[in-house]
Protein backbone atom coordinates (compact mmCIF):
# COMPACT_ATOMS: atom_id res chain seq x y z
CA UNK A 1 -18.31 178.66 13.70
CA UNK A 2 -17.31 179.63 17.58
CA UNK A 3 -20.88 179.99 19.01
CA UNK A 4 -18.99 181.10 22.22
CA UNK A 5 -19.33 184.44 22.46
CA UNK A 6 -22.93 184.36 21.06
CA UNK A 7 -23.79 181.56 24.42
CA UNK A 8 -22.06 184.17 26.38
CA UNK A 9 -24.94 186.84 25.38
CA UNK A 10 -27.64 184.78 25.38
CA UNK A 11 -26.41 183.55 29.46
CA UNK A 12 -26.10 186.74 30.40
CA UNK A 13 -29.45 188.34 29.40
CA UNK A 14 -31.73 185.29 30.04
CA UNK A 15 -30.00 185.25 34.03
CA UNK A 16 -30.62 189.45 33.73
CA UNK A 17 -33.97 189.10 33.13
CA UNK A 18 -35.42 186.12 35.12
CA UNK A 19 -38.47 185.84 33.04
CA UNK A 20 -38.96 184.09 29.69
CA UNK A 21 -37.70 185.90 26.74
CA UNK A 22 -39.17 185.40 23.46
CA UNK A 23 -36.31 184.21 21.03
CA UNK A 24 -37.80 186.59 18.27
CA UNK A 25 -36.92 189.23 20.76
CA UNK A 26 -33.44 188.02 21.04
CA UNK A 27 -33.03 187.50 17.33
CA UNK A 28 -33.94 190.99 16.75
CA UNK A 29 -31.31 192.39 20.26
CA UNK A 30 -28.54 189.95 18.46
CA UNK A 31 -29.15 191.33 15.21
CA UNK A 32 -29.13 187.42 14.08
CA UNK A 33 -31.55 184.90 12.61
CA UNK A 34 -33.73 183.78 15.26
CA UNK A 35 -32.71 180.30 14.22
CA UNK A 36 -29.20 180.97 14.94
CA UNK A 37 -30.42 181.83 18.55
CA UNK A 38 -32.49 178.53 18.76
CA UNK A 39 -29.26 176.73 17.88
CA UNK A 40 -26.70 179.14 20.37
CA UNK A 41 -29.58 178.08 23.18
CA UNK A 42 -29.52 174.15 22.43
CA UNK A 43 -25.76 174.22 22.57
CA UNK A 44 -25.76 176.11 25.97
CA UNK A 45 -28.82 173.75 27.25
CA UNK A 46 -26.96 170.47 26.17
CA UNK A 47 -23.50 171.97 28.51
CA UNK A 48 -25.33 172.59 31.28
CA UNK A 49 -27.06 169.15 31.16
CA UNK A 50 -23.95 167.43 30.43
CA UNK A 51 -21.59 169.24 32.95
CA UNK A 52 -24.59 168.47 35.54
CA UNK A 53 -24.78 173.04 36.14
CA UNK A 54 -26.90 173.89 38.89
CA UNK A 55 -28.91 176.19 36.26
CA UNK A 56 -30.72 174.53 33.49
CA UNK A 57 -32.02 176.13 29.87
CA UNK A 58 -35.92 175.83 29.21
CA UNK A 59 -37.60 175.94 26.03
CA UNK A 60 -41.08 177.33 27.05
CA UNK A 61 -42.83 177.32 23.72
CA UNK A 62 -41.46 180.35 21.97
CA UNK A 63 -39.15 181.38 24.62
CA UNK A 64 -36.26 180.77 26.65
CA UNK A 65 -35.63 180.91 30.27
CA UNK A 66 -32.99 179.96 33.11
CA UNK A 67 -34.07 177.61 35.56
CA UNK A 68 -32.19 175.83 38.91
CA UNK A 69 -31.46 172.48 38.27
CA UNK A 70 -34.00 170.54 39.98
CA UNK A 71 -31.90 168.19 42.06
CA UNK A 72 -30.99 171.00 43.83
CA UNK A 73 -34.67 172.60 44.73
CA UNK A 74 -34.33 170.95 48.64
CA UNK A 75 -31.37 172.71 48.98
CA UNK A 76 -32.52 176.30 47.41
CA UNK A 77 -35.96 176.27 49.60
CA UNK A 78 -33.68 175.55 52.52
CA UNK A 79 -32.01 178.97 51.70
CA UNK A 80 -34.92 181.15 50.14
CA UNK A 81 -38.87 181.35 50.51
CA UNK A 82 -39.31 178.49 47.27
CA UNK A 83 -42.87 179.02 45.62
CA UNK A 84 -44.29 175.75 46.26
CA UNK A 85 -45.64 173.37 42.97
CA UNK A 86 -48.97 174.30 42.30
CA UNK A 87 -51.41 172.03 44.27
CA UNK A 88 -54.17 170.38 42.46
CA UNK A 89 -57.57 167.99 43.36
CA UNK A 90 -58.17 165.36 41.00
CA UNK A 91 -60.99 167.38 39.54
CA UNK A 92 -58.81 170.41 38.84
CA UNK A 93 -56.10 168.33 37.17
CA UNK A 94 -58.81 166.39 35.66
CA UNK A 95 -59.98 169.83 33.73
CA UNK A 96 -56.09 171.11 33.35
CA UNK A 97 -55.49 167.75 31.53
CA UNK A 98 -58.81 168.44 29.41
CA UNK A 99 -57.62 172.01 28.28
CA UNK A 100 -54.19 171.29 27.67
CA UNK A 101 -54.97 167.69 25.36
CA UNK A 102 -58.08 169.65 23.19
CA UNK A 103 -57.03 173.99 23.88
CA UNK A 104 -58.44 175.83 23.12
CA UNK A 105 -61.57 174.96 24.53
CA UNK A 106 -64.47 176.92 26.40
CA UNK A 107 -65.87 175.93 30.20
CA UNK A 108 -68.70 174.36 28.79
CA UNK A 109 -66.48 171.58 26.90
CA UNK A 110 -64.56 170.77 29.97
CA UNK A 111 -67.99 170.78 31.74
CA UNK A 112 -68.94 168.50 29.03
CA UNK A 113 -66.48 166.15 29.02
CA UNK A 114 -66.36 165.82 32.99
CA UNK A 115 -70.31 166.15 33.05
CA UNK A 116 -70.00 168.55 36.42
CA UNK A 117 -70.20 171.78 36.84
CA UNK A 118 -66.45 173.39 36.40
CA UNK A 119 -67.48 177.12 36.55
CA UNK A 120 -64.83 176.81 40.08
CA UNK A 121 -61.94 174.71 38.75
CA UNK A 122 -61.66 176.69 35.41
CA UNK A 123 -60.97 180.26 37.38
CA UNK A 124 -58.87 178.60 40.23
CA UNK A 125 -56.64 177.24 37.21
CA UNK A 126 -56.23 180.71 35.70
CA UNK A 127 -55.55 182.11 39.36
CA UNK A 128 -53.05 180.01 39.07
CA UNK A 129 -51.47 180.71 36.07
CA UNK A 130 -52.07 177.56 34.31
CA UNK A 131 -54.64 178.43 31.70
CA UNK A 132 -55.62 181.95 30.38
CA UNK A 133 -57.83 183.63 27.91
CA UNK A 134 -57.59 183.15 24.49
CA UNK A 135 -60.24 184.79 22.35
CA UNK A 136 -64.01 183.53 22.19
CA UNK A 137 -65.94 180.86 20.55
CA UNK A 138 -67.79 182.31 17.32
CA UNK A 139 -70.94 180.53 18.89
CA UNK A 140 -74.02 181.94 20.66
CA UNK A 141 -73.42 183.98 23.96
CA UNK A 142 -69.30 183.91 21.99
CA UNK A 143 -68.18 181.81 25.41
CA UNK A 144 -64.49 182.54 26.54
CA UNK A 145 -61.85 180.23 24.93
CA UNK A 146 -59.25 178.73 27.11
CA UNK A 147 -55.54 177.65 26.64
CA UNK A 148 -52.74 176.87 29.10
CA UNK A 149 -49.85 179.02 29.70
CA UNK A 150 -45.99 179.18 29.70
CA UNK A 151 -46.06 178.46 33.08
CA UNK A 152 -47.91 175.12 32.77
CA UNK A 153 -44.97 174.00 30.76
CA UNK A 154 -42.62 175.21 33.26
CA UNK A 155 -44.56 173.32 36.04
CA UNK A 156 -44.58 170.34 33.74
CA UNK A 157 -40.99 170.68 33.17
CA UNK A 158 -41.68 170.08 29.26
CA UNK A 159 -40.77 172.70 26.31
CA UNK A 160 -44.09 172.34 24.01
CA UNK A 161 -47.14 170.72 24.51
CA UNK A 162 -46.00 167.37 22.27
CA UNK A 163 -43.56 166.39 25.28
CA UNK A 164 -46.61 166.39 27.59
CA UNK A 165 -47.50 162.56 28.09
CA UNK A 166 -49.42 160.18 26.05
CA UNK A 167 -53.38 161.26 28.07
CA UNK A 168 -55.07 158.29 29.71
CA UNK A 169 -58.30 157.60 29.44
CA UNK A 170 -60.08 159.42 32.18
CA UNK A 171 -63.29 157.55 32.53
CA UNK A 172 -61.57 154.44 33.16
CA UNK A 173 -61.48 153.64 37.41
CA UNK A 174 -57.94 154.43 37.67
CA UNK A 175 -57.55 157.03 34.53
CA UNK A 176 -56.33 159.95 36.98
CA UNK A 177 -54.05 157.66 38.56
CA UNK A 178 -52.39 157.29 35.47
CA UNK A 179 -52.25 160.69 34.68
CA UNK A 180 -50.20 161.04 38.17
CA UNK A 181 -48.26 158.77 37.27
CA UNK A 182 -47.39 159.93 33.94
CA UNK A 183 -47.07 163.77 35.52
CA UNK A 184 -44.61 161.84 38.02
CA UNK A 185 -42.28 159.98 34.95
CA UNK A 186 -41.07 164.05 34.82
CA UNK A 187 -40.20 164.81 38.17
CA UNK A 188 -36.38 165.34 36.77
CA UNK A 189 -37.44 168.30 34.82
CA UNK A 190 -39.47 171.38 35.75
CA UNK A 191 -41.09 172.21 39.35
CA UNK A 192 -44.24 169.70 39.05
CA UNK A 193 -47.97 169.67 39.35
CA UNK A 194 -49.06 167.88 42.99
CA UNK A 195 -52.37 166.31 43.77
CA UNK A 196 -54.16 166.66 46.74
CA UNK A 197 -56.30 163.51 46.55
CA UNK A 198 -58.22 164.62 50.01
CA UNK A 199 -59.53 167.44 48.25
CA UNK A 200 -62.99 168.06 47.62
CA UNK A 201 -64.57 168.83 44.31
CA UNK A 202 -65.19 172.54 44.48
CA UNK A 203 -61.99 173.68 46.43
CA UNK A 204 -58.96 173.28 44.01
């Protein structure tokens, strides 16, 4: 079957739009199984890789979205404003690690499990886009439930949370060292996470 035309669609509205687009959305604009559109995508993602395109294909989760290629991000912030990475303190990527490994979770489990006071971190990582809202915690007092977001996977340069690396223990001496390093083994894909290790606790 010549998927040609159907790559040629699927280019031309995910450039249009900028944004993710849910591929149940497309599957119901192409009048096609959405798995047909999952397939058209990978085809069109596997060119670009292989022809070495300055645009990329991203599988955010549900969605799809066009990307530069990031070999070329020097060049682009040389010619536009470029949004810089987001910038983290090892506390704040400590708790982003904690939500994305166990979401969703509530601000008293990451307090729990970094056994300081968080109540900072958690809404400087939803000001940034990285986690959101996600319901509430059938408990006492039904505490807000936390999960990350679309663009934590962009920033991560992965398409679903099961690409995210294997998470380090973070109680050993060196266990957000580690994570770094494991956020660094990406640094081909996606626009990155960067830690500011002169950061004080309290000022992610």
């Amino acid at each position: 079957m010549d998927t040609t035309p159907l790559k040629s669609a699927l280019e031309a509205v995910l450039f249009a739009s900028g944004d993710p687009v849910p591929t149940a959305r497309l599957s119901l604009v192409f009048g096609i199984p959405e798995e047909d559109v999952k397939s058209a995508a990978a085809e069109l993602a596997a060119e670009y890789e292989a022809n070495k395109r300055g645009v990329r294909l991203l599988f955010l989760g549900k969605t799809l979205q066009l990307c530069s290629a990031s070999e070329h991000a020097k060049l682009i912030s040389r010619i536009i404003e470029h949004r810089a990475a987001p910038r983290l303190s090892p506390g704040a990527l400590e708790a982003l690690a904690i939500v994305a490994y166990f979401q969703p979770v509530t601000r008293a489990y990451v307090e729990q499990v970094r056994g300081v006071d968080s109540s900072y971190t958690v809404s400087s990582l939803a000001e940034k886009g990285l986690i959101e809202p996600c319901g509430r915690l059938e408990a006492p007092g039904r505490p807000t439930l936390y999960r990350t977001t679309e663009a934590f996977l962009r920033v991560m340069g992965v398409s679903s949370l099961a690409e995210l690396p294997t998470l380090p223990d973070l109680n050993e001496s060196d266990g957000l060292e580690k994570l770094q390093d494991a956020v660094d083994k990406l640094k081909s894909r996606g626009e990155q996470l960067e830690i500011d290790m002169d950061a004080p606790e309290g000022a992610e």
